[in-house]
Protein backbone atom coordinates (compact mmCIF):
# COMPACT_ATOMS: atom_id res chain seq x y z
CA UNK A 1 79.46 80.68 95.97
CA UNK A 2 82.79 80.75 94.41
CA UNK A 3 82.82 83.31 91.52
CA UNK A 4 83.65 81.32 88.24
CA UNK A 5 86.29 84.02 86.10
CA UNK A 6 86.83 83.29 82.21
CA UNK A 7 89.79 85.36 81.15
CA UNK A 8 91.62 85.03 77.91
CA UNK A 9 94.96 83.88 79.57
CA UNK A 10 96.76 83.93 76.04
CA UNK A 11 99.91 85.60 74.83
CA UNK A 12 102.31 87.85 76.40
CA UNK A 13 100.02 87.72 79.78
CA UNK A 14 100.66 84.08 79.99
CA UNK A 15 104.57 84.92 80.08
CA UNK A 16 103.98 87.55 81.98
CA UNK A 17 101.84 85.74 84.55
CA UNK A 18 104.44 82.91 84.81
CA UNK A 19 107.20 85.46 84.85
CA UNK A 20 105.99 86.97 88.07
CA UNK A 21 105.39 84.01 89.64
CA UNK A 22 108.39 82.33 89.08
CA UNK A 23 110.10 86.00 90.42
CA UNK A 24 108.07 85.94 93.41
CA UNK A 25 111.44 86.37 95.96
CA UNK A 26 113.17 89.11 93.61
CA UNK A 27 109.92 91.14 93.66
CA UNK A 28 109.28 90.74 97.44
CA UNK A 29 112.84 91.71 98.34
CA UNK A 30 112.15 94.30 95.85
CA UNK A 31 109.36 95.75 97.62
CA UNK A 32 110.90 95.21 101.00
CA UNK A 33 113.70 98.03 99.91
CA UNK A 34 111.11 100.34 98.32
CA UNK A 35 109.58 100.53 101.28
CA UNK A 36 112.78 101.09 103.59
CA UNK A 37 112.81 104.31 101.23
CA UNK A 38 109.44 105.75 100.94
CA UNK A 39 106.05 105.73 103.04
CA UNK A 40 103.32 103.83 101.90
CA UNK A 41 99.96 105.64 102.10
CA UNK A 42 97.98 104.28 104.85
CA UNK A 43 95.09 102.59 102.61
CA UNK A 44 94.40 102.64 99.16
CA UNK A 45 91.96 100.25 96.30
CA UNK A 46 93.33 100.36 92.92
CA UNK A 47 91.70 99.59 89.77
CA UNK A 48 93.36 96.71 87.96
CA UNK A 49 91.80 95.37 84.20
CA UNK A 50 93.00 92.39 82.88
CA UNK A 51 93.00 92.24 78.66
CA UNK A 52 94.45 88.77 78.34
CA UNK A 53 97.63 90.68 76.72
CA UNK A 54 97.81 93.54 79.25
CA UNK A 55 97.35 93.61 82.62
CA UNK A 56 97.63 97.17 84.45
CA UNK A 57 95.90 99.51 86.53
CA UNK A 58 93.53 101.97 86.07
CA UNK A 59 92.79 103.83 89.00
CA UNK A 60 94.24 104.78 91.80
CA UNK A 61 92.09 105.84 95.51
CA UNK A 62 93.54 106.93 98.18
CA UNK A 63 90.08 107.19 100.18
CA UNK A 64 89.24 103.86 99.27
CA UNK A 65 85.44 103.92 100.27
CA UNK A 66 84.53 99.79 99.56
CA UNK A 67 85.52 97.98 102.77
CA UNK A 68 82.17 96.05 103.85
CA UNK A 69 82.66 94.28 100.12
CA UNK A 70 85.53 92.28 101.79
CA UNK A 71 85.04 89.30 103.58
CA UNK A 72 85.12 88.03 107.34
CA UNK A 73 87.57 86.03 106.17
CA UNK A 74 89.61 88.98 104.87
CA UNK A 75 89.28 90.64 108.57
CA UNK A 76 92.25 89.60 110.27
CA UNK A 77 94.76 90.51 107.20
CA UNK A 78 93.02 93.72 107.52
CA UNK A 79 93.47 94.58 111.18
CA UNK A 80 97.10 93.00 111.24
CA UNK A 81 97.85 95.75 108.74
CA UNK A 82 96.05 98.00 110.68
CA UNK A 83 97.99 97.18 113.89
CA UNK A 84 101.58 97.68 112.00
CA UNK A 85 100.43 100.85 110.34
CA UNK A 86 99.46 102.53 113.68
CA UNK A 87 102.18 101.32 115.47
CA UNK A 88 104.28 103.12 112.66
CA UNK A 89 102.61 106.20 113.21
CA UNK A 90 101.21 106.67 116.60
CA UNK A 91 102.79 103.44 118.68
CA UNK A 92 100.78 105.02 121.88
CA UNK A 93 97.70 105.33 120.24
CA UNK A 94 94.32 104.14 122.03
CA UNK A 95 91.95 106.65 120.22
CA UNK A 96 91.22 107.10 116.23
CA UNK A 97 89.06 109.69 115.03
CA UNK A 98 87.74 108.77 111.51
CA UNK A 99 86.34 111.73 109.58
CA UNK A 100 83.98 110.45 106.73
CA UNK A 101 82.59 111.93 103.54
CA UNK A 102 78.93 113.27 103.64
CA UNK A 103 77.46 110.17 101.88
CA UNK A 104 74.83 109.12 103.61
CA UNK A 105 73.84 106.47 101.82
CA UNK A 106 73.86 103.02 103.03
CA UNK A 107 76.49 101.33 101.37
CA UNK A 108 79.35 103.83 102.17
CA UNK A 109 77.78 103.78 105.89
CA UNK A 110 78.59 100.07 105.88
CA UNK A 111 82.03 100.89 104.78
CA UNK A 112 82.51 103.26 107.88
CA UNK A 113 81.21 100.99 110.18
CA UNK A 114 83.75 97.85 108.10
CA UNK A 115 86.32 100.57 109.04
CA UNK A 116 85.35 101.48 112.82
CA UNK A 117 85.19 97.26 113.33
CA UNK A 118 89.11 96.83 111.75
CA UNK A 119 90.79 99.70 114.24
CA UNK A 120 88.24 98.17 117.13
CA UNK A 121 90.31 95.07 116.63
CA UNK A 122 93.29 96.58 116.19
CA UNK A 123 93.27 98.14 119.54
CA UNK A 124 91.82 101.41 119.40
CA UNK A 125 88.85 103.33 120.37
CA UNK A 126 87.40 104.77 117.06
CA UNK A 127 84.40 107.81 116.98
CA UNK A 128 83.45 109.32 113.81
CA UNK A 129 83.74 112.89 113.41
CA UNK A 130 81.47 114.56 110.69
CA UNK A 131 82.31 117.70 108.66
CA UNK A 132 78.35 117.92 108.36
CA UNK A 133 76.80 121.39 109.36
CA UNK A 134 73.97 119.38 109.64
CA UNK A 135 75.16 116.88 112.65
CA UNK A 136 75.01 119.15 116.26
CA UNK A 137 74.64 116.51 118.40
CA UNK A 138 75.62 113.09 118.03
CA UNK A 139 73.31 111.19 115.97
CA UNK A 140 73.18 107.71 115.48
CA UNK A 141 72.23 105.62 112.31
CA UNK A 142 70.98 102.33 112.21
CA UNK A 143 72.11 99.68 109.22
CA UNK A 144 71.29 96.61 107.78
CA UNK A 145 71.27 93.77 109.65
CA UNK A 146 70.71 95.48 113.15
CA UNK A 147 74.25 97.47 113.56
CA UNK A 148 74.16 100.99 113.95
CA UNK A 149 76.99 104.01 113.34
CA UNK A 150 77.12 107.16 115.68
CA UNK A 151 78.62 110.17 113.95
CA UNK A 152 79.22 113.28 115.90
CA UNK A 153 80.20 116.97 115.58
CA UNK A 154 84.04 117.84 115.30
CA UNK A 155 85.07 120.11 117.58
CA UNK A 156 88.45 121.99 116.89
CA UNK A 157 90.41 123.80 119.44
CA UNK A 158 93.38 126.06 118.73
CA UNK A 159 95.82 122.82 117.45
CA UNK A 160 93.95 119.73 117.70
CA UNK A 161 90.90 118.37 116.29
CA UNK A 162 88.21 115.84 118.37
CA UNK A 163 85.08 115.10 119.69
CA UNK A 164 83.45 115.87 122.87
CA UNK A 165 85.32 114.12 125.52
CA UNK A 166 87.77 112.42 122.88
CA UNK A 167 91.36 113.36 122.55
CA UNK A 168 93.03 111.33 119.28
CA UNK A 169 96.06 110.93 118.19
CA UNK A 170 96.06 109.84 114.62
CA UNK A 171 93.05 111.17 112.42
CA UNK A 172 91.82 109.04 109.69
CA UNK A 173 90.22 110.86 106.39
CA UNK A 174 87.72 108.49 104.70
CA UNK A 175 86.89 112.10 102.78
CA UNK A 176 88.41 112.68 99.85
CA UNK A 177 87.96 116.82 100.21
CA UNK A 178 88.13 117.58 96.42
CA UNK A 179 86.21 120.77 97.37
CA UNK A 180 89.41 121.68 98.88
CA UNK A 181 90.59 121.06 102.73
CA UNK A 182 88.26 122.56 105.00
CA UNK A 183 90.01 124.97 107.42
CA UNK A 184 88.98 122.88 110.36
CA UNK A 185 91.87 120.28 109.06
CA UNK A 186 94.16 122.96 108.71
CA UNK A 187 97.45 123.10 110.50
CA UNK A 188 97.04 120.21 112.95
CA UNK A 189 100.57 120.16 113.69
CA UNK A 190 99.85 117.97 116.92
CA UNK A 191 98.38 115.31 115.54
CA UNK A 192 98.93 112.75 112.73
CA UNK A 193 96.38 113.36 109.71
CA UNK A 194 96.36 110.47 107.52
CA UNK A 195 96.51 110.19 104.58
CA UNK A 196 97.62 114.12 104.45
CA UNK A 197 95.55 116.65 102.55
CA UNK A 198 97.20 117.49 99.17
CA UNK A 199 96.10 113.58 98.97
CA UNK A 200 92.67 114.97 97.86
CA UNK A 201 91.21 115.32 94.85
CA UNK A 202 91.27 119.59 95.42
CA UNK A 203 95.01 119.16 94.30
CA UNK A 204 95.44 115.61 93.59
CA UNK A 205 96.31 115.20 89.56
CA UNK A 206 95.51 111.61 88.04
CA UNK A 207 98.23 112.26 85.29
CA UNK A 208 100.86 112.98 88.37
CA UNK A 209 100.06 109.56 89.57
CA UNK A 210 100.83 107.35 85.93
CA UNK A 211 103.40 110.00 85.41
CA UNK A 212 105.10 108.20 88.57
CA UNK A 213 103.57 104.81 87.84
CA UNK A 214 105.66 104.96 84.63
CA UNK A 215 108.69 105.14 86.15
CA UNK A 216 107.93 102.66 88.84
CA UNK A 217 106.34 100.08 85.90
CA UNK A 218 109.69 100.68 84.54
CA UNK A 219 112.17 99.89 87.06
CA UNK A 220 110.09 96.64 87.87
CA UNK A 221 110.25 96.00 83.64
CA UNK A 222 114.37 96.18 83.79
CA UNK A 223 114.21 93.68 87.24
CA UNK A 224 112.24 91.37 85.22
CA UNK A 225 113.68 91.37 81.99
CA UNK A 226 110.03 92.37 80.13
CA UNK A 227 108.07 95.51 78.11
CA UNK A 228 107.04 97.49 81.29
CA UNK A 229 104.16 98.57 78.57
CA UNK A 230 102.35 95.37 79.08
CA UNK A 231 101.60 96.44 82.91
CA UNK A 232 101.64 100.37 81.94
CA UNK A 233 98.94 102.55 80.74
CA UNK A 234 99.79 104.90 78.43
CA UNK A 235 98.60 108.25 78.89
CA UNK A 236 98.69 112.52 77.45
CA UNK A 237 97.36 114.99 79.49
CA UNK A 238 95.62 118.42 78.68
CA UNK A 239 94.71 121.48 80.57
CA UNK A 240 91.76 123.75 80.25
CA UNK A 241 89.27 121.81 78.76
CA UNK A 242 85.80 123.38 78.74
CA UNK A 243 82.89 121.19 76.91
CA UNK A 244 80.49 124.30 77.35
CA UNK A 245 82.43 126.46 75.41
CA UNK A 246 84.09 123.76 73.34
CA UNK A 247 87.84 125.10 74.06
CA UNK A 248 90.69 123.18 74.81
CA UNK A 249 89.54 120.95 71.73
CA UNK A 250 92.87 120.91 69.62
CA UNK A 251 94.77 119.78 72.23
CA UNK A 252 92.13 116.91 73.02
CA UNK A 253 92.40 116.04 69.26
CA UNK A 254 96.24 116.02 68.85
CA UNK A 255 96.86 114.54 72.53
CA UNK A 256 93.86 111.57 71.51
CA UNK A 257 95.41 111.29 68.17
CA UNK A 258 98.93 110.94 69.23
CA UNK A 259 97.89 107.99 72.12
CA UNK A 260 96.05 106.71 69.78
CA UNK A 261 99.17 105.58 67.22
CA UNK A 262 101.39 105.01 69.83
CA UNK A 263 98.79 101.74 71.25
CA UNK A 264 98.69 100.71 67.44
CA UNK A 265 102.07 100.57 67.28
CA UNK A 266 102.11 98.45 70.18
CA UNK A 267 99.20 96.56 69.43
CA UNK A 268 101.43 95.53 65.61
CA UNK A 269 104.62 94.81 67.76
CA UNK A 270 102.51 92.10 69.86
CA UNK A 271 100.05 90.82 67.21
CA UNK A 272 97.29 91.88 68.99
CA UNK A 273 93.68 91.98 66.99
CA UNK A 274 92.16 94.35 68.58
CA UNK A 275 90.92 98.53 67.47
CA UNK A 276 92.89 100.84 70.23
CA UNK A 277 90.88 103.14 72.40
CA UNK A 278 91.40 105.93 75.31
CA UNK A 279 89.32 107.12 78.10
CA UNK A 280 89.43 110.62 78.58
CA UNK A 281 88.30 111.62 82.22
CA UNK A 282 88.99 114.53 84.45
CA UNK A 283 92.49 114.76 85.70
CA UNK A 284 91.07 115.62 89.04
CA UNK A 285 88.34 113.15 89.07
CA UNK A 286 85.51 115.31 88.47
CA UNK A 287 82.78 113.16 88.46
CA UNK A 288 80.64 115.13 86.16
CA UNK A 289 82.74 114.69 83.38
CA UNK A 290 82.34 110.79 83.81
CA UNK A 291 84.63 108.53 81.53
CA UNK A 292 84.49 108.88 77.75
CA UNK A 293 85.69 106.00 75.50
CA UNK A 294 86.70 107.26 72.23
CA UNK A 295 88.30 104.95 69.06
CA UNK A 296 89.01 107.77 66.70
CA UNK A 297 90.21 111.35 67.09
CA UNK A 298 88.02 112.65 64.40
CA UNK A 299 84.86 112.02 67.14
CA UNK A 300 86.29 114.51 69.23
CA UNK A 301 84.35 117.40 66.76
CA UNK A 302 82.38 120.18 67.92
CA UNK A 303 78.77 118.53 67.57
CA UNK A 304 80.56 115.73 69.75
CA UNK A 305 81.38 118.65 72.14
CA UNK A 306 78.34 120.11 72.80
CA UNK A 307 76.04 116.96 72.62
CA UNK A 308 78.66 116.01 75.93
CA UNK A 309 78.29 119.79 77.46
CA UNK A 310 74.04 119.59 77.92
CA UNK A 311 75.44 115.88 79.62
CA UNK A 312 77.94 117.76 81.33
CA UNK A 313 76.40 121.05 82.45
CA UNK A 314 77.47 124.40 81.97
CA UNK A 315 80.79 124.18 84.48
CA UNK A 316 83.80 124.40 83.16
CA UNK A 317 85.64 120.46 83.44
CA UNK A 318 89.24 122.22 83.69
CA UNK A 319 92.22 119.72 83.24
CA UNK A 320 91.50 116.27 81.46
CA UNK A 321 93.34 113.01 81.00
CA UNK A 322 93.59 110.98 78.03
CA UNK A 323 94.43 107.24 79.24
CA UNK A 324 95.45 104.22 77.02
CA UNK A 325 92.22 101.80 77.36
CA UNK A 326 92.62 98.44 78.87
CA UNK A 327 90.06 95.98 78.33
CA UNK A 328 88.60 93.77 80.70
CA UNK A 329 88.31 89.79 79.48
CA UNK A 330 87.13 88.85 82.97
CA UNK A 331 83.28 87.67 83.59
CA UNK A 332 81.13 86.74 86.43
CA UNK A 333 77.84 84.60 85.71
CA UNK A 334 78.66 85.96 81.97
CA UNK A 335 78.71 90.03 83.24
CA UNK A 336 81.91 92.15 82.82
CA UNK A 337 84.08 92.20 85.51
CA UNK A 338 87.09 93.87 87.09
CA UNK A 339 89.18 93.49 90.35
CA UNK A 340 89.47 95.97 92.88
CA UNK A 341 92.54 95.66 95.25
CA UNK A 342 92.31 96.80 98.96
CA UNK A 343 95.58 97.27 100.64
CA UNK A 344 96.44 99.22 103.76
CA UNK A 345 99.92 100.49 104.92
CA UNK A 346 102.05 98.71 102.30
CA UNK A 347 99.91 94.68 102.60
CA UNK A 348 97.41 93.49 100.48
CA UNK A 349 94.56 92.73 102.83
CA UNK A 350 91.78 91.68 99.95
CA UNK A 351 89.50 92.82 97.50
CA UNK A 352 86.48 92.33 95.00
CA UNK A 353 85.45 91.77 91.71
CA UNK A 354 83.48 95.31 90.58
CA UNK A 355 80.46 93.42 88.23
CA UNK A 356 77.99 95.14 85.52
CA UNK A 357 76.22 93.78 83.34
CA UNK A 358 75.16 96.61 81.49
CA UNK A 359 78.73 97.74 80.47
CA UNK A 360 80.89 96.06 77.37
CA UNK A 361 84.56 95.60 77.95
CA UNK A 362 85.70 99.02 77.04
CA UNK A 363 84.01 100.77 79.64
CA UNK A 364 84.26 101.71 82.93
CA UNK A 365 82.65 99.01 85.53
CA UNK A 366 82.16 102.10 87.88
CA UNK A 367 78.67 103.07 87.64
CA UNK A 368 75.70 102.84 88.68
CA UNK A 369 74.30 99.57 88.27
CA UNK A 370 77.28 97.94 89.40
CA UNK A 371 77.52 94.95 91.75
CA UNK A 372 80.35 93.44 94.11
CA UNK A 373 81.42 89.64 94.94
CA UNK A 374 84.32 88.84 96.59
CA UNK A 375 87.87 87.98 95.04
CA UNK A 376 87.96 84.16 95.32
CA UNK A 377 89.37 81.76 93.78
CA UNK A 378 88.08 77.71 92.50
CA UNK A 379 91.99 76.70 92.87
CA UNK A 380 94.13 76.80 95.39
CA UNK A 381 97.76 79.12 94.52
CA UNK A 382 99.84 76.52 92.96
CA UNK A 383 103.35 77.92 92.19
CA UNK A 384 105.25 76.44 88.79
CA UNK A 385 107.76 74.61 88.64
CA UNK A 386 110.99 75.32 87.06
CA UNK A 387 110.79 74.19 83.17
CA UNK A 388 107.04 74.61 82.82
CA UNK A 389 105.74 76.44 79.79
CA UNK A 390 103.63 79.06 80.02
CA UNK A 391 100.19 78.09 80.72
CA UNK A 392 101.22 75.12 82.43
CA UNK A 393 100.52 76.29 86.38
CA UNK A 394 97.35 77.42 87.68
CA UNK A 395 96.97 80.91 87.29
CA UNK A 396 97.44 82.27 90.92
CA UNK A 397 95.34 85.66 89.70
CA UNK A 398 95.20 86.95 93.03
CA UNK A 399 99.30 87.53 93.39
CA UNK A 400 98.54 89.24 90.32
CA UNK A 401 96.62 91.61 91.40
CA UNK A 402 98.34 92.07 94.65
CA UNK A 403 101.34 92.68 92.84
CA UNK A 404 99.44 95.46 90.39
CA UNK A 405 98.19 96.85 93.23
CA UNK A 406 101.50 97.24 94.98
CA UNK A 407 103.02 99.07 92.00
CA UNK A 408 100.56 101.23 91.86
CA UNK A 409 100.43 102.18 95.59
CA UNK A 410 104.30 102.34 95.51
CA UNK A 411 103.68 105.06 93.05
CA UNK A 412 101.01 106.87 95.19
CA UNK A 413 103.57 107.43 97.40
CA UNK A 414 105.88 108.58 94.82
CA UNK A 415 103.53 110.98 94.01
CA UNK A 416 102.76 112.13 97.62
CA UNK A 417 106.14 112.82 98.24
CA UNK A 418 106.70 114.96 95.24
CA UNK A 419 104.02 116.89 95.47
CA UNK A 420 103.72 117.35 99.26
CA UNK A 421 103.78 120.93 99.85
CA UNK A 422 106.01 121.13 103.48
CA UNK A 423 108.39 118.25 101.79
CA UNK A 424 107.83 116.28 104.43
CA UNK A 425 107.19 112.32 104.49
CA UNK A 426 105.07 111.00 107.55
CA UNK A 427 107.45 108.09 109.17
């Protein structure tokens, strides 16, 4: 069934929308000489929220962990980008060792298996590797539906990392090591290692990613003549927060505070009827901190504080980002909804709507509870014409998105490269 969206398409999004479209050969040349300059990460699912006014991204993954969401017919735009990308990196490649997360739960199995069935098609021999202490022997899982995954100890030898009887070249992390790179990755200076590992979360910074979003939502602003605010998130950053303890809380206040006026001020300039609000989240996605949504500095008070520390535990949260909110004015069958991008090397190869209908529009979709259907569409893409008003096409949502997406993985790789400790770019 073909999901049926509702989306406030009023305003500056409807200029926007029709702005990009009719742009569509500036941005693609665009993007063709971004990419002559800088590496694309080799797969990444971004976040995008669409508030009828505003249309930006949200998150950014660079161990994008949803790939049996998309759909056969999604497949071969997946494994064509997975044939350039490996050609790119390894041309002689026949073997791929894919090195998951510890999740053993079903859904993220499916994913690995979504994964092993792309690089099968692409050519390749793919074995998963596990960092588990618990997997000695290779053990094999069954699925849904009658398929199966195998996953196997790693075995590391002085330079290279592999499996028993299994030599690869290019190593694919579907981990996202924010407990820090175990020293079996370490100095693999033989083989590729993709994407590298001050890509995880145990040194990955959110703000360092919108800090180079900005600039990248800016350059595309001055190519098309608009307010690169209406695809940018605003954002303020702190360090050493500690909800236990309840330190760190001025700068939380003055940081909220300060976002907070600056998205009114926006909000006046546009005519937008709406009360401003930031999500404050761990700048290293610690997921024990969760996401809150808060409308008013003054909340931020110490009762606030240590009502969220028994939620939070006694650990310390560390470094926190405060992030302009973007609603979401998309539904499925009347829930909240949100897309989710999926793009590998530097194509868009699909993507899903994330669904809850628990959650209002100012909150984050993902969460338990949540629910996937894939990103389709009742109309086909029509283009406008030259000399139609705004509105007057069919909204092509999906180049949208792409085009969100794209930004945001352009600055990924912005980010990679400035904060890649051997200042080194994989080509």
């Amino acid at each position: 069934m073909v999901p049926h969206l509702v989306t406030a398409l009023t305003g500056p999004i409807n200029e926007l929308e029709q702005r990009i479209l009719e742009s569509t050969p500036v941005i693609e040349r665009w993007f063709r000489l971004e990419w002559m300059e800088h590496t694309p990460p080799f797969y990444s699912s971004v976040d995008v929220r669409n508030a009828g006014f505003k249309l930006a991204p949200v998150d950014t993954n660079l161990f994008p962990g949803g790939w049996n969401h998309l759909t056969p017919e999604m497949m071969p735009l997946a494994v064509q980008a997975a044939m350039a990308a490996i050609e790119k990196i390894c041309p002689e490649a026949k073997n791929l060792l894919l090195v998951p997360d510890n999740n053993t739960n079903v859904f993220y199995l499916s994913n690995l298996r979504q994964l092993q069935r792309i690089f099968y098609q692409a050519g390749l021999n793919v074995r998963l590797g596990s960092l588990s202490n618990d997997i000695k022997a290779p053990t094999t899982i069954d699925l849904p539906g009658g398929e199966s995954i195998t996953l196997e100890p790693l075995i590391r030898s002085k330079r290279r990392l592999g499996l028993k009887h299994f030599d690869p070249c290019t190593i694919l992390l579907n981990n996202d090591v924010r407990a820090g790179a175990p020293g079996i990755l370490e100095d693999l200076h033989e083989q590729y290692l993709l994407p590298p590992l001050h890509a995880g979360w145990g040194t990955r910074r959110k703000s360092n990613h919108f800090k180079a979003y900005e600039e990248v939502s800016k350059r595309f602003g001055k190519l098309l003549g608009m307010d690169h605010w209406l695809i940018n998130p605003m954002f303020n950053q702190c360090g050493e927060v500690n909800f236990a303890e309840a330190t760190g809380l001025e700068c939380l206040r003055s940081n909220t505070d300060a976002l907070l006026g600056k998205i009114r001020r926006k909000y006046k300039e546009y005519g937008i009827n709406e009360k401003p609000f930031v999500v404050i989240k761990a700048d290293n996605s610690n997921a024990a901190l969760g996401q809150l949504t808060v409308r008013d500095a003054k909340d931020l008070d110490d009762a606030w504080f240590k009502a969220r520390a028994k939620a939070v535990g006694t650990q310390p949260v560390g470094e926190v980002i405060i992030q302009e909110g973007v609603l979401t004015n998309e539904r499925i069958n009347a829930a909240v909804a949100e897309p989710v991008v999926y793009m590998m090397d530097r194509y868009v190869v699909g993507g899903f709507y994330r669904v809850h209908a628990d959650r209002g529009t100012d909150e984050s979709l993902n969460a338990p509870g949540s629910s996937f259907v894939p990103l389709a569409f009742e109309q086909s893409a029509q283009l406008p014409q030259p000399g139609m008003k705004p509105g007057a096409s069919v909204p092509n949502r999906f180049y949208m998105y792409g085009v969100i997406g794209r930004l945001a993985m352009l600055a990924a790789s912005y980010e990679l490269e400035a904060t890649d400790p051997d200042a080194e770019v994989y080509e």
